[in-house]
C-alpha atoms as a PDB file:
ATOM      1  CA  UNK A   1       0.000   0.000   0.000  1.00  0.00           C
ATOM      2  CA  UNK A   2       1.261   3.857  -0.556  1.00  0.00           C
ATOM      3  CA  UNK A   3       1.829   6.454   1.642  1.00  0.00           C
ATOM      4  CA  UNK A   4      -1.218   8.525   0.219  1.00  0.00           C
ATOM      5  CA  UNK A   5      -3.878   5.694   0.623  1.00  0.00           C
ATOM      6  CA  UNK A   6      -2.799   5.582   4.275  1.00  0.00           C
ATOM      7  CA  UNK A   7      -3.810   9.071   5.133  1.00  0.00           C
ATOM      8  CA  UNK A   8      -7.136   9.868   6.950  1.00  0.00           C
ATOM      9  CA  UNK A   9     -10.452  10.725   5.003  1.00  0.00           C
ATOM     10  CA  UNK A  10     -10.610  14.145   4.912  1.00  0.00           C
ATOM     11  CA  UNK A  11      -6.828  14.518   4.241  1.00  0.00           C
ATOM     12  CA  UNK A  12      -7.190  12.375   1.199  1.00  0.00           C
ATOM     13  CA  UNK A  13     -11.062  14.378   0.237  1.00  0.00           C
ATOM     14  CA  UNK A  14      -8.983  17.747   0.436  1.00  0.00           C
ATOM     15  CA  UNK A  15      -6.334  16.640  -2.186  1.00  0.00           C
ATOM     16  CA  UNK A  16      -9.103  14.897  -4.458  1.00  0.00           C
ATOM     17  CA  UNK A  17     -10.690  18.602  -4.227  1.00  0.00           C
ATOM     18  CA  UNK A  18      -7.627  19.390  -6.698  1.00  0.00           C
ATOM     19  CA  UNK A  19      -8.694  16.918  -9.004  1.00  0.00           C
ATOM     20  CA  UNK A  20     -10.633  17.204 -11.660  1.00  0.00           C
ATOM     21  CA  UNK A  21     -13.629  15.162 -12.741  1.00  0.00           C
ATOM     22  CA  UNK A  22     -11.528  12.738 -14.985  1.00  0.00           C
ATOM     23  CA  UNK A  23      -8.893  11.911 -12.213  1.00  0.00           C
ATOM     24  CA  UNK A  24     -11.028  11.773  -9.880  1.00  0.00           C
ATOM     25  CA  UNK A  25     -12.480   9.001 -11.474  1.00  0.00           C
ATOM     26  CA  UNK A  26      -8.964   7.312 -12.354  1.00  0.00           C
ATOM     27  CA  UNK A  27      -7.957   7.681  -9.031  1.00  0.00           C
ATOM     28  CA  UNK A  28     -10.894   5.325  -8.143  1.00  0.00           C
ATOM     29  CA  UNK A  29      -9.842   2.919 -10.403  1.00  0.00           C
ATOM     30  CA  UNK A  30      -6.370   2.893  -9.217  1.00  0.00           C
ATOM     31  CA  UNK A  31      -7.335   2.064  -5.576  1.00  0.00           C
ATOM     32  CA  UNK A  32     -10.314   0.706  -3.430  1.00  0.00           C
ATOM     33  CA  UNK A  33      -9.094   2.754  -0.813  1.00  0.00           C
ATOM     34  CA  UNK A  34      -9.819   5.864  -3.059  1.00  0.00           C
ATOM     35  CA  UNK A  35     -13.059   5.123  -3.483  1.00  0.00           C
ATOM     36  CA  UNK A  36     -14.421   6.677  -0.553  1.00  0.00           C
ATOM     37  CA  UNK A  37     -12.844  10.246  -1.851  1.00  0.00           C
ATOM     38  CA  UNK A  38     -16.429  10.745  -3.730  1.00  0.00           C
ATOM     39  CA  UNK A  39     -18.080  10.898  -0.276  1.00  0.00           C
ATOM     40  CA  UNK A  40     -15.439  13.301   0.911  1.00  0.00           C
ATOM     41  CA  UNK A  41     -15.191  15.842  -1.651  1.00  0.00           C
ATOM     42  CA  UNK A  42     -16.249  19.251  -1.612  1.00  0.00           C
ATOM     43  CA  UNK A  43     -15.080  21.280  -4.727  1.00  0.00           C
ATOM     44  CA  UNK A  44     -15.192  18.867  -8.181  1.00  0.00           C
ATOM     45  CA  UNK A  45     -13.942  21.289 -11.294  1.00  0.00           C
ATOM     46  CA  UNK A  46     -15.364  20.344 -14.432  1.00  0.00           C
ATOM     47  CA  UNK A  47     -13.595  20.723 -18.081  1.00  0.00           C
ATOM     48  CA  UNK A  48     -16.384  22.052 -20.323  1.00  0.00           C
ATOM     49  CA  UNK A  49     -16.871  23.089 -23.871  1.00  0.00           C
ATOM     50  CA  UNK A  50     -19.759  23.959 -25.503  1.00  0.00           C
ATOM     51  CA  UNK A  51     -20.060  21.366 -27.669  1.00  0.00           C
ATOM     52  CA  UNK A  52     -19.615  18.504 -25.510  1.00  0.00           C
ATOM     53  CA  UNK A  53     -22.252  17.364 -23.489  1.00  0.00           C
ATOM     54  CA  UNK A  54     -23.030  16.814 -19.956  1.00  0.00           C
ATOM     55  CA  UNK A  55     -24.341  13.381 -20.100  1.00  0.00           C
ATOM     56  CA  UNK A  56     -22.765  11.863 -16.886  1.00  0.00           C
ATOM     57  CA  UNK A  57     -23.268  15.007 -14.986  1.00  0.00           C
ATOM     58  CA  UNK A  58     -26.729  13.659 -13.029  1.00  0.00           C
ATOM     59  CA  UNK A  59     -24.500  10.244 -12.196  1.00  0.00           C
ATOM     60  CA  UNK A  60     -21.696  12.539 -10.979  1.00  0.00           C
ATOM     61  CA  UNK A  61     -23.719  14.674  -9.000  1.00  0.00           C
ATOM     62  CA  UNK A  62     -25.042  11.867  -6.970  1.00  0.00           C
ATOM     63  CA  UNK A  63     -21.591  10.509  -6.605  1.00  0.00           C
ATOM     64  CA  UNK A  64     -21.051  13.550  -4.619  1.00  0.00           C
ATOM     65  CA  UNK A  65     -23.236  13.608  -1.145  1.00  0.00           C
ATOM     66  CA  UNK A  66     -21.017  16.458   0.016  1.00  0.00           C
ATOM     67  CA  UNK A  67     -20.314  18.293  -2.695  1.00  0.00           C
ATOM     68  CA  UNK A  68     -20.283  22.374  -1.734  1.00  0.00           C
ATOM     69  CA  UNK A  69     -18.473  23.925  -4.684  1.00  0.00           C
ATOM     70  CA  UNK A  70     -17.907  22.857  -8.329  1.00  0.00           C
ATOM     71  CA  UNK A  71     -15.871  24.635 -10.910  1.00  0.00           C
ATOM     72  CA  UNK A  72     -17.152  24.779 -14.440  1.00  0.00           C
ATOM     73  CA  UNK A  73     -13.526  25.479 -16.552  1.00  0.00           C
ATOM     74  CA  UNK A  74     -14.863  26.301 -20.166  1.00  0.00           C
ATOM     75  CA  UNK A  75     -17.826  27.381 -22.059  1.00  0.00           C
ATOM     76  CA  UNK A  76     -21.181  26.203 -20.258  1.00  0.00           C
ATOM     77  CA  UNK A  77     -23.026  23.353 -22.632  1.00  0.00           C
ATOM     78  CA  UNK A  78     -25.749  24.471 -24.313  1.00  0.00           C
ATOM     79  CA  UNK A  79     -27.608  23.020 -27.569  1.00  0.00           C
ATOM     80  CA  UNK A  80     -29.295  25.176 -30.850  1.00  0.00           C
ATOM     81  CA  UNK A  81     -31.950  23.502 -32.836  1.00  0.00           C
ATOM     82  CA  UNK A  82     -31.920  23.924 -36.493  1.00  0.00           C
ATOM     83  CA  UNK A  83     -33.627  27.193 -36.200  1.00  0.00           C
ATOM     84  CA  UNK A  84     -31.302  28.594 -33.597  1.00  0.00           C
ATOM     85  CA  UNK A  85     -33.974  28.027 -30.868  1.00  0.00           C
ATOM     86  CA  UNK A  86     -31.520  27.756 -27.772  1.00  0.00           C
ATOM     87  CA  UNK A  87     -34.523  27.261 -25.508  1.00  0.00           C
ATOM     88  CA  UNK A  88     -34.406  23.811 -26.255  1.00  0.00           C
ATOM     89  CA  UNK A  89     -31.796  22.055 -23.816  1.00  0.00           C
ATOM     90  CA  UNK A  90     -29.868  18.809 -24.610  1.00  0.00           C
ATOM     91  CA  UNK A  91     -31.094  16.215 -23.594  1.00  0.00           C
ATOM     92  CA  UNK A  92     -28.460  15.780 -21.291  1.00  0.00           C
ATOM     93  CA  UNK A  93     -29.664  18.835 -18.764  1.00  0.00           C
ATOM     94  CA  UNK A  94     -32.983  17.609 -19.931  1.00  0.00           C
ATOM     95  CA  UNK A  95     -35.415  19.489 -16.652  1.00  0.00           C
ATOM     96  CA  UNK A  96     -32.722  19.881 -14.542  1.00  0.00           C
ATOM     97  CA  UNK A  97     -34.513  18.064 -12.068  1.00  0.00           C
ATOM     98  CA  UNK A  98     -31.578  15.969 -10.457  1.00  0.00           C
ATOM     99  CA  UNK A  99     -29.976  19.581  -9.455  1.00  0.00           C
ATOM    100  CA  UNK A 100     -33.125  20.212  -7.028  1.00  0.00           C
ATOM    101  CA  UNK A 101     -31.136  17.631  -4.868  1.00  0.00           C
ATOM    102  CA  UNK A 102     -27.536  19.395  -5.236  1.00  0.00           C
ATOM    103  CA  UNK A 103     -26.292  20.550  -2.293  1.00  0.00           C
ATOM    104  CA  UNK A 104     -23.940  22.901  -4.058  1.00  0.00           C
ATOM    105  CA  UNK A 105     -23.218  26.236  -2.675  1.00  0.00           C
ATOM    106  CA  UNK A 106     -20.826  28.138  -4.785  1.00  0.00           C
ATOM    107  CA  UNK A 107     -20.792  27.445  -8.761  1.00  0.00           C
ATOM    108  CA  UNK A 108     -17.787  29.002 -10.717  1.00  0.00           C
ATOM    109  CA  UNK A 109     -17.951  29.244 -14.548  1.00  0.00           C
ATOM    110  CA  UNK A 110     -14.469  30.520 -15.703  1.00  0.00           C
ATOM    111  CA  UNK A 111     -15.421  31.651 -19.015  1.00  0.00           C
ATOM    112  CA  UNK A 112     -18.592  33.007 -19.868  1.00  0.00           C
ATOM    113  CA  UNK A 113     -18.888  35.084 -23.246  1.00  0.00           C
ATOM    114  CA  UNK A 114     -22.562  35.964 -22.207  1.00  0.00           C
ATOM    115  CA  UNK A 115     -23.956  34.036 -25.429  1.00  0.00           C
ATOM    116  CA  UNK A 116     -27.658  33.595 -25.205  1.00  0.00           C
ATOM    117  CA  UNK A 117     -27.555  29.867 -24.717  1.00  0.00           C
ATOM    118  CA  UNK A 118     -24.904  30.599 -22.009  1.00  0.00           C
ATOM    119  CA  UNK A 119     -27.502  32.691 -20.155  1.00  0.00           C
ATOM    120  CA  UNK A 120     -30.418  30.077 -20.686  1.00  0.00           C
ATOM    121  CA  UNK A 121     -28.568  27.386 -19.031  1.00  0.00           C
ATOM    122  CA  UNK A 122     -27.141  29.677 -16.017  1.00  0.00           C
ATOM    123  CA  UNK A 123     -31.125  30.183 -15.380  1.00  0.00           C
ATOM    124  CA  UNK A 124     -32.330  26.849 -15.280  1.00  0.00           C
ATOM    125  CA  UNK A 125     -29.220  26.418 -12.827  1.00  0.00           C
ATOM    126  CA  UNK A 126     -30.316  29.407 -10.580  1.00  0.00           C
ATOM    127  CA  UNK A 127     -34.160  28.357 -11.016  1.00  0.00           C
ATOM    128  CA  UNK A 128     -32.568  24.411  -9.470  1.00  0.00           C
ATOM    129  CA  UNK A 129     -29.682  25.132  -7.301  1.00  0.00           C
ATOM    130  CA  UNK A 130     -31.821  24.902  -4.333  1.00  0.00           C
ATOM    131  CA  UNK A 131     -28.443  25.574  -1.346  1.00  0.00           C
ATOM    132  CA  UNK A 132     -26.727  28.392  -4.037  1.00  0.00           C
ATOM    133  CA  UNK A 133     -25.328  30.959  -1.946  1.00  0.00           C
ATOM    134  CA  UNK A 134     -22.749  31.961  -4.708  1.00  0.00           C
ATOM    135  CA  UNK A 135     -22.448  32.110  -8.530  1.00  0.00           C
ATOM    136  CA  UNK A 136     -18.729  33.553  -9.957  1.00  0.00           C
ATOM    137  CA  UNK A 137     -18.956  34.265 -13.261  1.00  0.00           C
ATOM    138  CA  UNK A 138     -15.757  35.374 -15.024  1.00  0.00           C
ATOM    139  CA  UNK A 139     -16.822  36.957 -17.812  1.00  0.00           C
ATOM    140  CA  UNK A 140     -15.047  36.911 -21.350  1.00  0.00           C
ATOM    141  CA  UNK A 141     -17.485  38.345 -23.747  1.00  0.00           C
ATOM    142  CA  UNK A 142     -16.808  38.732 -27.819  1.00  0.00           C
ATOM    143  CA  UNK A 143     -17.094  42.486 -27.181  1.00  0.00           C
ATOM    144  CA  UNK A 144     -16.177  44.385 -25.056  1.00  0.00           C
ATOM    145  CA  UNK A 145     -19.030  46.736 -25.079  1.00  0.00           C
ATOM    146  CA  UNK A 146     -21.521  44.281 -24.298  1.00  0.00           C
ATOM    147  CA  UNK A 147     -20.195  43.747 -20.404  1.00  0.00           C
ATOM    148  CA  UNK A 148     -22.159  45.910 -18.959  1.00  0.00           C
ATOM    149  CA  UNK A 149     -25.519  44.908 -20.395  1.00  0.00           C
ATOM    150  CA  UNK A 150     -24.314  41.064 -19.883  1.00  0.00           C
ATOM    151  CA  UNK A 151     -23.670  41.990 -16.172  1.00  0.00           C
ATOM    152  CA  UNK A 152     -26.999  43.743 -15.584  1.00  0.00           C
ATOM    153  CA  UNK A 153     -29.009  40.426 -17.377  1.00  0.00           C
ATOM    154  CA  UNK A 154     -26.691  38.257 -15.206  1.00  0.00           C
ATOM    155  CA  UNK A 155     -27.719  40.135 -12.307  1.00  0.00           C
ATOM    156  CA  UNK A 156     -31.596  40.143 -13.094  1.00  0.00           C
ATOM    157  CA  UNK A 157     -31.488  35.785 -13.654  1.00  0.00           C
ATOM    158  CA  UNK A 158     -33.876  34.429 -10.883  1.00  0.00           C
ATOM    159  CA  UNK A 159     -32.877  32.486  -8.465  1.00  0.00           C
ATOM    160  CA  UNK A 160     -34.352  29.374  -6.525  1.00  0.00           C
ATOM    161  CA  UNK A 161     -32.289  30.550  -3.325  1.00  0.00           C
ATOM    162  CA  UNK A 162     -33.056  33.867  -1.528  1.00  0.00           C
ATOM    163  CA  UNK A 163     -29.417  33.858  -0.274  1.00  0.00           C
ATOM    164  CA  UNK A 164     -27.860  33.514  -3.585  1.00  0.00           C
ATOM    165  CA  UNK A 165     -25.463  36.279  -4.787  1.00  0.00           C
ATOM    166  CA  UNK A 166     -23.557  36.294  -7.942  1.00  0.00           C
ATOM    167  CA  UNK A 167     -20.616  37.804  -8.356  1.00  0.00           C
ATOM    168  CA  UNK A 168     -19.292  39.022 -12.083  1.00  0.00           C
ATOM    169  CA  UNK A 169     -15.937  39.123 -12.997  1.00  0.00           C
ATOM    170  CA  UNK A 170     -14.674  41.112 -15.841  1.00  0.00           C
ATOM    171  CA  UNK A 171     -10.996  39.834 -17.814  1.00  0.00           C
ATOM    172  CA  UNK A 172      -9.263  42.419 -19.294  1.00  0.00           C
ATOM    173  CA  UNK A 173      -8.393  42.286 -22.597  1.00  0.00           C
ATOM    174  CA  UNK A 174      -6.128  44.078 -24.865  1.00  0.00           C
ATOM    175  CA  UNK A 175      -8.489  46.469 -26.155  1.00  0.00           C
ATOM    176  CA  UNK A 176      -9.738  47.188 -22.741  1.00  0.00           C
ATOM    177  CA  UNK A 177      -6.062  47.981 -20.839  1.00  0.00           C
ATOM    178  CA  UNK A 178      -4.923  51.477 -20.656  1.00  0.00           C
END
């Protein structure tokens, strides 16, 4: 046995906070002992692009009993129909439903370029996430004179949770530094 699998619970849940989804999982094939780490992890960041979809993302939420904080690193998944219509969700986020049980507090999407679809699925999270407290939204937008308008319709979403702030963070880019 190694050194690592020898450590207590929470000491091995706080170092499988730094993994992401995908070693998470390895880890757990690599070792029974690692197996418990699902029950002891509270922060899970998740790779994301917007065309890939979120198909084991109800599995892996229920993998997670204590789950407080996860990190979305990418562009949030969102599907168009033919005609553009982004109100029509993949069927992989199909209701939402199984995030009504999420006990996630704090949701952080690193890159957000404020895209309609984008905006559609951060309100079906909001209208869910019934224990949000915090949303962090770094925002990236195509241009930069649509952040203000962006962060006023970020800022008017509803929300499922009375406490639930969100917090919008600009990037600079090089048309935006002085």
């Amino acid at each position: 046995m190694d050194r690592i699998s020898n450590l207590p619970d929470e000491i091995i849940g706080h170092i499988g906070s730094f993994f992401s989804a995908k070693e998470a999982a390895f880890t757990a094939l690599l070792s029974k002992r690692w197996l418990n780490l699902y029950e002891n992890l509270f922060h899970l960041s998740i790779p994301a692009q917007q065309s890939i979809c979120w198909i084991g993302s109800q599995v892996l939420l229920n993998k997670y009993p204590n789950l407080k904080t996860i990190t979305i690193k990418g562009s949030l998944h969102y599907k168009d129909d033919d005609r553009g219509n982004v109100e029509s969700v993949c069927e992989c986020l199909e209701g939402y439903s199984f995030l009504s049980s999420c006990s996630i507090e704090v949701l952080k999407i690193t890159e957000c370029k404020g895209d309609i679809g984008e905006m559609v699925q951060i309100k079906h999270m909001l209208e869910k996430l019934a224990s949000l407290e915090i949303l962090v939204v770094h925002l990236k937008p195509r241009r930069d004179d649509t952040k203000l308008q962006i962060t006023v319709d970020l800022l008017m979403l509803p929300r499922y949770s009375s406490k639930c702030k969100i917090w919008v963070k600009h990037s600079l880019t090089k048309s935006s530094r002085i």
